[in-house]
C-alpha atoms as a PDB file:
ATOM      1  CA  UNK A   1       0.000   0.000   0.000  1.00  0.00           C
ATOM      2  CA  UNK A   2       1.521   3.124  -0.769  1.00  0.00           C
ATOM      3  CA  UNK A   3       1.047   5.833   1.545  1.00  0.00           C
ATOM      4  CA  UNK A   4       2.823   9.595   1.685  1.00  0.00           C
ATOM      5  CA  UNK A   5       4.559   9.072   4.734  1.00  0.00           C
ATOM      6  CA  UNK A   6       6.913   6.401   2.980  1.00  0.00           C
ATOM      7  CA  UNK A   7       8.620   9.192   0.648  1.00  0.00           C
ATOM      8  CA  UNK A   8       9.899  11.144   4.071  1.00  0.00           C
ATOM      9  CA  UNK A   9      13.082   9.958   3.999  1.00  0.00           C
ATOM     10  CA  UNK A  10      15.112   8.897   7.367  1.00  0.00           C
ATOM     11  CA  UNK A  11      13.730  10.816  10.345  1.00  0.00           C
ATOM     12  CA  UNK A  12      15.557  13.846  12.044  1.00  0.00           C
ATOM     13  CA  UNK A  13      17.919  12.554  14.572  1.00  0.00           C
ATOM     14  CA  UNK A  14      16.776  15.764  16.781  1.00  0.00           C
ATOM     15  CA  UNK A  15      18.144  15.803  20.435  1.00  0.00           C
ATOM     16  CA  UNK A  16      16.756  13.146  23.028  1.00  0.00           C
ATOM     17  CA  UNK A  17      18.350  13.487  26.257  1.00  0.00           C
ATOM     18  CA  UNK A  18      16.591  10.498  28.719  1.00  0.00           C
ATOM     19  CA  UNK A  19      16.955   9.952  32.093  1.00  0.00           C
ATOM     20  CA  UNK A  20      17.206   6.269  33.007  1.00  0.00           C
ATOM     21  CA  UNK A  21      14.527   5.905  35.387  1.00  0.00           C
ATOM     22  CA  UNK A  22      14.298   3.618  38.625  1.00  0.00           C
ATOM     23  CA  UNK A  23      12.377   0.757  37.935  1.00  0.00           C
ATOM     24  CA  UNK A  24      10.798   0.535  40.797  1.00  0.00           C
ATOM     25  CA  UNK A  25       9.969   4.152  41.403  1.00  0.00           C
ATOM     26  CA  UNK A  26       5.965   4.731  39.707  1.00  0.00           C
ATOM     27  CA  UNK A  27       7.014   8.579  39.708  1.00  0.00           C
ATOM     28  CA  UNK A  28      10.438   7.756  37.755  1.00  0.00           C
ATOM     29  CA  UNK A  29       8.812   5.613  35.625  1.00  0.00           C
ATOM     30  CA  UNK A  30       6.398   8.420  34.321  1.00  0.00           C
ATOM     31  CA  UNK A  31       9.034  10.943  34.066  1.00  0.00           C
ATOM     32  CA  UNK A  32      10.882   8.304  32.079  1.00  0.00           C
ATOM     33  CA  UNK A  33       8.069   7.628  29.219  1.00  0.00           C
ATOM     34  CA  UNK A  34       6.989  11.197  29.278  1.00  0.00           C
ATOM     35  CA  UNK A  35      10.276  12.375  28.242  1.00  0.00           C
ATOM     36  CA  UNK A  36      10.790   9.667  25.358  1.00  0.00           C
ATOM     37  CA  UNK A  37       6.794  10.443  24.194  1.00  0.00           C
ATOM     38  CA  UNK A  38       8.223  14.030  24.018  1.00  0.00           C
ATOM     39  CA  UNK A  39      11.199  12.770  21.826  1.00  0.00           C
ATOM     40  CA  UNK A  40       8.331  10.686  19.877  1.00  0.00           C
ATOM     41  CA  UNK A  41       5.928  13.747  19.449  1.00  0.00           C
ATOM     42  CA  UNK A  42       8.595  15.808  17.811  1.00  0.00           C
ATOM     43  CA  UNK A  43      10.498  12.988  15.567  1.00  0.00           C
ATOM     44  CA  UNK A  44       6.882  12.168  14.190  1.00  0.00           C
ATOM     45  CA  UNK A  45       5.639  15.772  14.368  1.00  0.00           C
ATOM     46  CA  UNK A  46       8.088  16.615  11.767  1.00  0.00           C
ATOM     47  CA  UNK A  47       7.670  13.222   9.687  1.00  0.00           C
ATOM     48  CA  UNK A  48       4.045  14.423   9.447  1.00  0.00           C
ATOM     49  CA  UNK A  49       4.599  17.786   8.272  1.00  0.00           C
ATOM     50  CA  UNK A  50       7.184  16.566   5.259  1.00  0.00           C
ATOM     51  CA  UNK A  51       4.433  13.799   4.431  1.00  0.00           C
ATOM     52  CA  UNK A  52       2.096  17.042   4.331  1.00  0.00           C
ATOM     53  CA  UNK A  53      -0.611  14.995   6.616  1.00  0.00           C
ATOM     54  CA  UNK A  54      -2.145  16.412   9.448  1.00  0.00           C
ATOM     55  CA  UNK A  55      -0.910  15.001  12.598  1.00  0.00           C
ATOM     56  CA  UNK A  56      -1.899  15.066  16.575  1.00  0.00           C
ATOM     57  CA  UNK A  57      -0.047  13.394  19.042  1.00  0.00           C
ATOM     58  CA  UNK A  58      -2.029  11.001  20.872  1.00  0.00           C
ATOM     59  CA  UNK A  59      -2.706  11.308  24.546  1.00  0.00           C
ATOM     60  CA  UNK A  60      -1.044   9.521  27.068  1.00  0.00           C
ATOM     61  CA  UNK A  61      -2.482   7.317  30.406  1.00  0.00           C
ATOM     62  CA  UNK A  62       0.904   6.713  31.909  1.00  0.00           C
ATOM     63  CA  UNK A  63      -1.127   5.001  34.733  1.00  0.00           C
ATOM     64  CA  UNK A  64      -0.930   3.628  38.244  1.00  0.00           C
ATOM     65  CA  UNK A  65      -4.287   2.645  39.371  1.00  0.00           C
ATOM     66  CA  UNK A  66      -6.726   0.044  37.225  1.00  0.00           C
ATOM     67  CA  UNK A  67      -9.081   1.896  35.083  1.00  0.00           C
ATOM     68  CA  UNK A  68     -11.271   1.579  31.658  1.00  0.00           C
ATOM     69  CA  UNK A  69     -10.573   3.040  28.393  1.00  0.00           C
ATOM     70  CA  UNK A  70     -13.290   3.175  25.393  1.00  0.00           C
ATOM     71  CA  UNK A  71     -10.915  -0.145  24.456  1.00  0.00           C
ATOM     72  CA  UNK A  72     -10.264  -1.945  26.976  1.00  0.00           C
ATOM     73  CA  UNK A  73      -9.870  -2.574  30.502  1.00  0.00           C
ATOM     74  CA  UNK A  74      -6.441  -2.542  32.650  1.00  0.00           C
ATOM     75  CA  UNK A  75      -4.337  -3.621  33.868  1.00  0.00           C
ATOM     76  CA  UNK A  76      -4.409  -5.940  30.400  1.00  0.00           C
ATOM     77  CA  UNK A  77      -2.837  -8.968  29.824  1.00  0.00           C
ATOM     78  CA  UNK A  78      -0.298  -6.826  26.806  1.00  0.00           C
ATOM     79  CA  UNK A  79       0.876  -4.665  29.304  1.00  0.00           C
ATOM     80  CA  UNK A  80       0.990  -1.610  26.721  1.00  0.00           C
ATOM     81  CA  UNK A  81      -1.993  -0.589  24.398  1.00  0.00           C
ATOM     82  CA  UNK A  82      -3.392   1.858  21.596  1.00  0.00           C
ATOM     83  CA  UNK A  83      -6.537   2.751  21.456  1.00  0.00           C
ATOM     84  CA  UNK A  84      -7.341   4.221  18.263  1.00  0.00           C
ATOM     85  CA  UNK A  85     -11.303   5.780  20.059  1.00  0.00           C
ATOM     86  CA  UNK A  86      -9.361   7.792  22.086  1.00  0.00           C
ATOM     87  CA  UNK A  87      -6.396   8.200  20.238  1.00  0.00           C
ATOM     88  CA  UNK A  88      -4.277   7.358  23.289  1.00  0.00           C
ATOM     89  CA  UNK A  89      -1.493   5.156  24.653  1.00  0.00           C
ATOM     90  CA  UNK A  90      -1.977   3.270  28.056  1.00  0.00           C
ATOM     91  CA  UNK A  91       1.450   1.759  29.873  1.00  0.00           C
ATOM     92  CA  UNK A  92       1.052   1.159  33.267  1.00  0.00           C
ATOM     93  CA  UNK A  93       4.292   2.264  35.536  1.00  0.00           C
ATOM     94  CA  UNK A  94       4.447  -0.459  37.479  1.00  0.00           C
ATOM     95  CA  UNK A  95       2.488  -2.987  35.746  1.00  0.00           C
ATOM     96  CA  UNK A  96       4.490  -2.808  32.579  1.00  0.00           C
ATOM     97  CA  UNK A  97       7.920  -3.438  34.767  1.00  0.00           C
ATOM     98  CA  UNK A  98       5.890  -6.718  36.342  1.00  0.00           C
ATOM     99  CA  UNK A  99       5.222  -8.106  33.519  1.00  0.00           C
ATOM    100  CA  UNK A 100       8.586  -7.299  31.925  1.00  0.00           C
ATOM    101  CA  UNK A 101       9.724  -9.155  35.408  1.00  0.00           C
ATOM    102  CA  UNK A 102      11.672  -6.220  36.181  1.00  0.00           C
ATOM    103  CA  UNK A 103      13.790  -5.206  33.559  1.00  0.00           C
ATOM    104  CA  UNK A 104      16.333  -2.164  34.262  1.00  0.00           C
ATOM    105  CA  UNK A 105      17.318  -1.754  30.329  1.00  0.00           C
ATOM    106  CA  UNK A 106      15.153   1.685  29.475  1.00  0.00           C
ATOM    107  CA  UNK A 107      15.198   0.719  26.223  1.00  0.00           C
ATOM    108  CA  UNK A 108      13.086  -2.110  26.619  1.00  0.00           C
ATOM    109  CA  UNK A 109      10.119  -0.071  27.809  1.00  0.00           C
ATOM    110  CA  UNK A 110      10.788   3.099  25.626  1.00  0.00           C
ATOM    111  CA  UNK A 111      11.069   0.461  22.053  1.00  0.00           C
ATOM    112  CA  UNK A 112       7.400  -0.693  24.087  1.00  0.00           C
ATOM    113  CA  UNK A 113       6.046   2.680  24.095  1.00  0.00           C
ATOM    114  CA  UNK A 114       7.343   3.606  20.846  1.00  0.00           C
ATOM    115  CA  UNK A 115       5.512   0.268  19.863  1.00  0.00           C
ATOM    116  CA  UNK A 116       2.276   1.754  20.649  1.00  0.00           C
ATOM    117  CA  UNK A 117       2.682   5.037  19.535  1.00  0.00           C
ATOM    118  CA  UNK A 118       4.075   3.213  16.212  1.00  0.00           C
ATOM    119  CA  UNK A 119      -0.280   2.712  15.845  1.00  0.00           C
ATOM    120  CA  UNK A 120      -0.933   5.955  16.624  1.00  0.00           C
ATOM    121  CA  UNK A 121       1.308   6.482  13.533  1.00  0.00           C
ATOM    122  CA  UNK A 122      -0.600   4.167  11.484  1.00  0.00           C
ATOM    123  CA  UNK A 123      -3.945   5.788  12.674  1.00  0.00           C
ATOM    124  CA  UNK A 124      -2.944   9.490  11.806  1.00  0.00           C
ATOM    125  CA  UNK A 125      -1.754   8.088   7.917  1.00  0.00           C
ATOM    126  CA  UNK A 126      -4.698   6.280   7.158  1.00  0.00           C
ATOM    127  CA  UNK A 127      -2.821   2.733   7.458  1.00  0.00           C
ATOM    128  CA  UNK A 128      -4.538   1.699  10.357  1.00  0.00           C
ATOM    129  CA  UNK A 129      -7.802   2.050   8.424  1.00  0.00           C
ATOM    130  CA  UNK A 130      -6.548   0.426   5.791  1.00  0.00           C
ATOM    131  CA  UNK A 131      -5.685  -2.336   8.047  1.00  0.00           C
ATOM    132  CA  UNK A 132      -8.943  -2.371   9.634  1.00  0.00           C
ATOM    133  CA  UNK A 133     -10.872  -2.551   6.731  1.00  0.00           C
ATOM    134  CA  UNK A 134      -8.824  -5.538   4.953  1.00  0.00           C
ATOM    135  CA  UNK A 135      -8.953  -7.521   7.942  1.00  0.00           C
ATOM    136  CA  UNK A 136     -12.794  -7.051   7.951  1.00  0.00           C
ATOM    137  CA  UNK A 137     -13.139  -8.593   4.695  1.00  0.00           C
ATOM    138  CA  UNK A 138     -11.209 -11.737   5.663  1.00  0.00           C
ATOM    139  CA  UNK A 139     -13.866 -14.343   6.793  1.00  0.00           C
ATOM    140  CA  UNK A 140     -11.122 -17.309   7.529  1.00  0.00           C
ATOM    141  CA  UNK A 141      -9.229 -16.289  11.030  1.00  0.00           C
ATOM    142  CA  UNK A 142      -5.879 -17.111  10.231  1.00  0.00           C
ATOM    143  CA  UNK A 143      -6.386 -14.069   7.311  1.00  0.00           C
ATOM    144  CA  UNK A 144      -7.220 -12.085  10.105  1.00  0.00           C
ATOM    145  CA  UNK A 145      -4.484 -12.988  12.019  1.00  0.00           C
ATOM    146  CA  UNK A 146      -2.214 -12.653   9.018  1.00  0.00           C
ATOM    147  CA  UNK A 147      -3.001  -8.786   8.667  1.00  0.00           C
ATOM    148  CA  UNK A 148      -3.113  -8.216  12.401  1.00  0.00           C
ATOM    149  CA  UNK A 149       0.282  -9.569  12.161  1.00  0.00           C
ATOM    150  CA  UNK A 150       1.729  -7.490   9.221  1.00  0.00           C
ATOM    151  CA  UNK A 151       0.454  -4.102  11.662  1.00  0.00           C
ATOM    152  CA  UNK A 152       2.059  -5.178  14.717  1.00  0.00           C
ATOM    153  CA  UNK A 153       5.497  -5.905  12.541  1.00  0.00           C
ATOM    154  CA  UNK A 154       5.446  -2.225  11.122  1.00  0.00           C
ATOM    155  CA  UNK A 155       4.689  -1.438  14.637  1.00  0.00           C
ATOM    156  CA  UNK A 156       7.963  -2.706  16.108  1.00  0.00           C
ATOM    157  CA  UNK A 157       9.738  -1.405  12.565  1.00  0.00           C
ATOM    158  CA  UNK A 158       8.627   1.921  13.371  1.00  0.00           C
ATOM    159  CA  UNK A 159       9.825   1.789  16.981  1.00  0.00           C
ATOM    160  CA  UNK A 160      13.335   0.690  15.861  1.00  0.00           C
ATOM    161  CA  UNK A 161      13.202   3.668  13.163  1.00  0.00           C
ATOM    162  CA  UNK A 162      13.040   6.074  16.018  1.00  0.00           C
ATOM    163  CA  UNK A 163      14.901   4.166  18.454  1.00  0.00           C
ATOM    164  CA  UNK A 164      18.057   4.243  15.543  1.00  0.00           C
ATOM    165  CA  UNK A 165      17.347   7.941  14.806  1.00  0.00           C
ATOM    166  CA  UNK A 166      18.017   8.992  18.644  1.00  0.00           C
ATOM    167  CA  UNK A 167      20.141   6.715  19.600  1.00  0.00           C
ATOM    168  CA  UNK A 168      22.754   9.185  19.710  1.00  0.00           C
ATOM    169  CA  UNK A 169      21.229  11.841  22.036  1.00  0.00           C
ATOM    170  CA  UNK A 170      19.569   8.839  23.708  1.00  0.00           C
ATOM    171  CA  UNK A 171      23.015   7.205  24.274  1.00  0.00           C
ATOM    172  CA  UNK A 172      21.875   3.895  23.539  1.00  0.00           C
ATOM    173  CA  UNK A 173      24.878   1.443  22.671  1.00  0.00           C
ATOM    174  CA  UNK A 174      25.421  -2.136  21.485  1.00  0.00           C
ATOM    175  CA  UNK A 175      24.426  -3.379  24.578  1.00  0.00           C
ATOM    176  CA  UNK A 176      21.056  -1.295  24.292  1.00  0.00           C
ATOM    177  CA  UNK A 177      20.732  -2.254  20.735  1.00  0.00           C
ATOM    178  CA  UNK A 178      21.035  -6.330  21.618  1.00  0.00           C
ATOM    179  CA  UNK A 179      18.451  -5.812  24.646  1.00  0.00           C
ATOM    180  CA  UNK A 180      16.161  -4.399  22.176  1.00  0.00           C
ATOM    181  CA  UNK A 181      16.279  -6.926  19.356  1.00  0.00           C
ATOM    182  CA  UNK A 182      16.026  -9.565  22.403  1.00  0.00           C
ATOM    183  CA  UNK A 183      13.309  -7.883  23.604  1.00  0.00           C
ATOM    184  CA  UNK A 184      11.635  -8.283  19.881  1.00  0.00           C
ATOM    185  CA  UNK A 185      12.250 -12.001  20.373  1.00  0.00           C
ATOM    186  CA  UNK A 186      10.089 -12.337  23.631  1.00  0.00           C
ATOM    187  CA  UNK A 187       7.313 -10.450  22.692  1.00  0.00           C
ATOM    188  CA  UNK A 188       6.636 -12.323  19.285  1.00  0.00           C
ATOM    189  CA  UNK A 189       4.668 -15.384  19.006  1.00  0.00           C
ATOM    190  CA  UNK A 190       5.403 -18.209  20.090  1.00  0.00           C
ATOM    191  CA  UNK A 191       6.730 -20.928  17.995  1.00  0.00           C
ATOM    192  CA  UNK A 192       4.427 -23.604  19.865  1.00  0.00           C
ATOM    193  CA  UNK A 193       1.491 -21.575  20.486  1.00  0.00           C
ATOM    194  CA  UNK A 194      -1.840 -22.204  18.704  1.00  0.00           C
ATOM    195  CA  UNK A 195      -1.959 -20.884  15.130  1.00  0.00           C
ATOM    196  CA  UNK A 196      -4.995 -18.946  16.062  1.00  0.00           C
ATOM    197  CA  UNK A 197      -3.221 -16.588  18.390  1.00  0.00           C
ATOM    198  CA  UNK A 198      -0.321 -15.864  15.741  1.00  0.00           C
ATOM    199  CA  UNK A 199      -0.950 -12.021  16.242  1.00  0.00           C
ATOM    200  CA  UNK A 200       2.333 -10.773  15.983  1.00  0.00           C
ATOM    201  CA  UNK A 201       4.399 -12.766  13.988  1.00  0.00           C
ATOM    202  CA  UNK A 202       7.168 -14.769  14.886  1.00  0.00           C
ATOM    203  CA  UNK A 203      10.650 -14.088  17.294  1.00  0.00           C
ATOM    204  CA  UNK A 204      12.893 -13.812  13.647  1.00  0.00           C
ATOM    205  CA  UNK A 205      10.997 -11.678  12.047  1.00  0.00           C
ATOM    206  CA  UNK A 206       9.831  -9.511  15.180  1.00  0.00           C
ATOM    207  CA  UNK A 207      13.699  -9.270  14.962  1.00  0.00           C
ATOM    208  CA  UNK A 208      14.225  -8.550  11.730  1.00  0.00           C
ATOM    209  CA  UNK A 209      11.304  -5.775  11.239  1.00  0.00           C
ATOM    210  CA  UNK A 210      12.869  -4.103  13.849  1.00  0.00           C
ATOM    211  CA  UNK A 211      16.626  -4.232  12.925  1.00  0.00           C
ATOM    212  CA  UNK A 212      15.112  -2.993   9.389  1.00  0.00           C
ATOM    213  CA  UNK A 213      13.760   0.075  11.203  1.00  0.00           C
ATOM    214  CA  UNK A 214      16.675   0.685  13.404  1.00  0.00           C
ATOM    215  CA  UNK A 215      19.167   0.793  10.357  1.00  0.00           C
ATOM    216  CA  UNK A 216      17.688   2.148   7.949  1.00  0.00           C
ATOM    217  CA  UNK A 217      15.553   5.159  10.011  1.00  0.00           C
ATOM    218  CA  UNK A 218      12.458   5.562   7.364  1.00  0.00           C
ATOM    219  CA  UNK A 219       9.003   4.851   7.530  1.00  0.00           C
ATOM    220  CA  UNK A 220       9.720   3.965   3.693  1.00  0.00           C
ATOM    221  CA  UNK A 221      11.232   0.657   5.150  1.00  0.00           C
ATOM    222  CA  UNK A 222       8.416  -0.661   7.278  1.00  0.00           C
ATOM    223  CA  UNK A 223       6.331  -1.456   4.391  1.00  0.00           C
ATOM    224  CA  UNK A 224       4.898  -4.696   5.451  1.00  0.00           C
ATOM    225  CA  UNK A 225       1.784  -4.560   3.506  1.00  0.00           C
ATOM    226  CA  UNK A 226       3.262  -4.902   0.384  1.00  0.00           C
ATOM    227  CA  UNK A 227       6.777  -7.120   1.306  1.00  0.00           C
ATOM    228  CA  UNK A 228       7.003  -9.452  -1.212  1.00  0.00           C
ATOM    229  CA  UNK A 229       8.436 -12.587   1.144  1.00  0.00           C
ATOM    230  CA  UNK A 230       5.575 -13.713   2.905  1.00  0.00           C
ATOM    231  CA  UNK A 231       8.358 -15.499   5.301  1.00  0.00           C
ATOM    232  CA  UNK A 232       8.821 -12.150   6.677  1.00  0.00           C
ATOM    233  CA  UNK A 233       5.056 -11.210   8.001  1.00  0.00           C
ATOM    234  CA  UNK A 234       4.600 -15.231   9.280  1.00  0.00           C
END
């Protein structure tokens, strides 16, 4: 699918100065994921504006208490969500570092937020309707899962395309980069899980969408609606 926010080139490696937060601090935790949304607003602020799109940045529920979105409930069993009703991203501060069974890499929870704010990117370029509306048409519900899974792989392409474009003013190194792309691994599908529940593809190419993004810096390279190796969207 071709879309005007492929032909913006790499994205602006603008400043991104992070604090590393204490994992176990709530208050730290916000401070942490409100600084990198910042550094997200602005890299896809400016993506939007050489596209020529319109473009808000969604809200954000950095939260610590249960609650209800138009969505969903949470806690939730993802940890992280979008939800495209209210155009806002939901991370718990300590809920998220539970389930990630208390990991101290940052970059671990800022590639997760930049995960979810990767839909928020698909829903302000019409790809997330696009999305919607193909997977709507499927009536088998492995198609379903099929497109489901080609959304959440751009998702984790367009967090590594940030995540590469500030890694300088971020200061993420080697080390970061490998706790990322193992990150990728453990959130993908898993390789003996029902076929039904293949949402998000599998740990190699939850690896490799996101290596793509990291490298290469350009929305232009997270096409996965029209990648011509199906291998890589399984």
């Amino acid at each position: 699918m071709a879309n005007p926010l492929y032909d913006t080139g790499r994205l602006s490696p603008l400043p991104c100065p992070v604090p590393e937060p204490d994992v176990d601090d709530s208050d730290s935790m916000e401070r942490f994921l409100h600084r990198v949304a910042d550094c997200l607003d602005d890299a896809w602020s400016t993506q939007f504006s050489r596209a020529g799109i319109p473009f808000e940045p969604p809200d954000r529920v950095f939260w610590d208490e249960p609650g209800t979105s138009p969505c969903r409930a949470y806690p939730s069993a993802a940890g992280a969500f979008y939800c495209r009703a209210s155009r806002s991203v939901y991370i718990g501060t300590a809920d998220v570092v539970e389930k990630w069974n208390g990991a101290t890499d940052s970059v671990v929870y800022a590639s997760l937020l930049a995960h979810e704010y990767g839909h928020h990117v698909q829903g302000e370029s019409g790809l997330l309707e696009y999305y919607h509306e193909r997977r709507r048409l499927e009536v088998d519900a492995l198609e379903r899962n099929a497109w489901t899974r080609r959304s959440e792989l751009q998702a984790n392409c367009l967090a590594g395309a940030f995540l590469g474009s500030v890694r300088l003013g971020y200061r993420l190194d080697g080390d970061d980069f490998e706790a990322l792309l193992d990150d990728a691994a453990a959130t993908a599908d898993r390789e003996d899980g029902d076929e039904e529940e293949r949402t998000h593809g599998s740990a190699d190419n939850g690896v490799w969408w996101t290596r793509r993004g990291w490298e290469e810096q350009t929305p232009g390279a997270c096409n996965t609606w029209d990648v011509a190796d199906e291998s890589l969207v399984h």
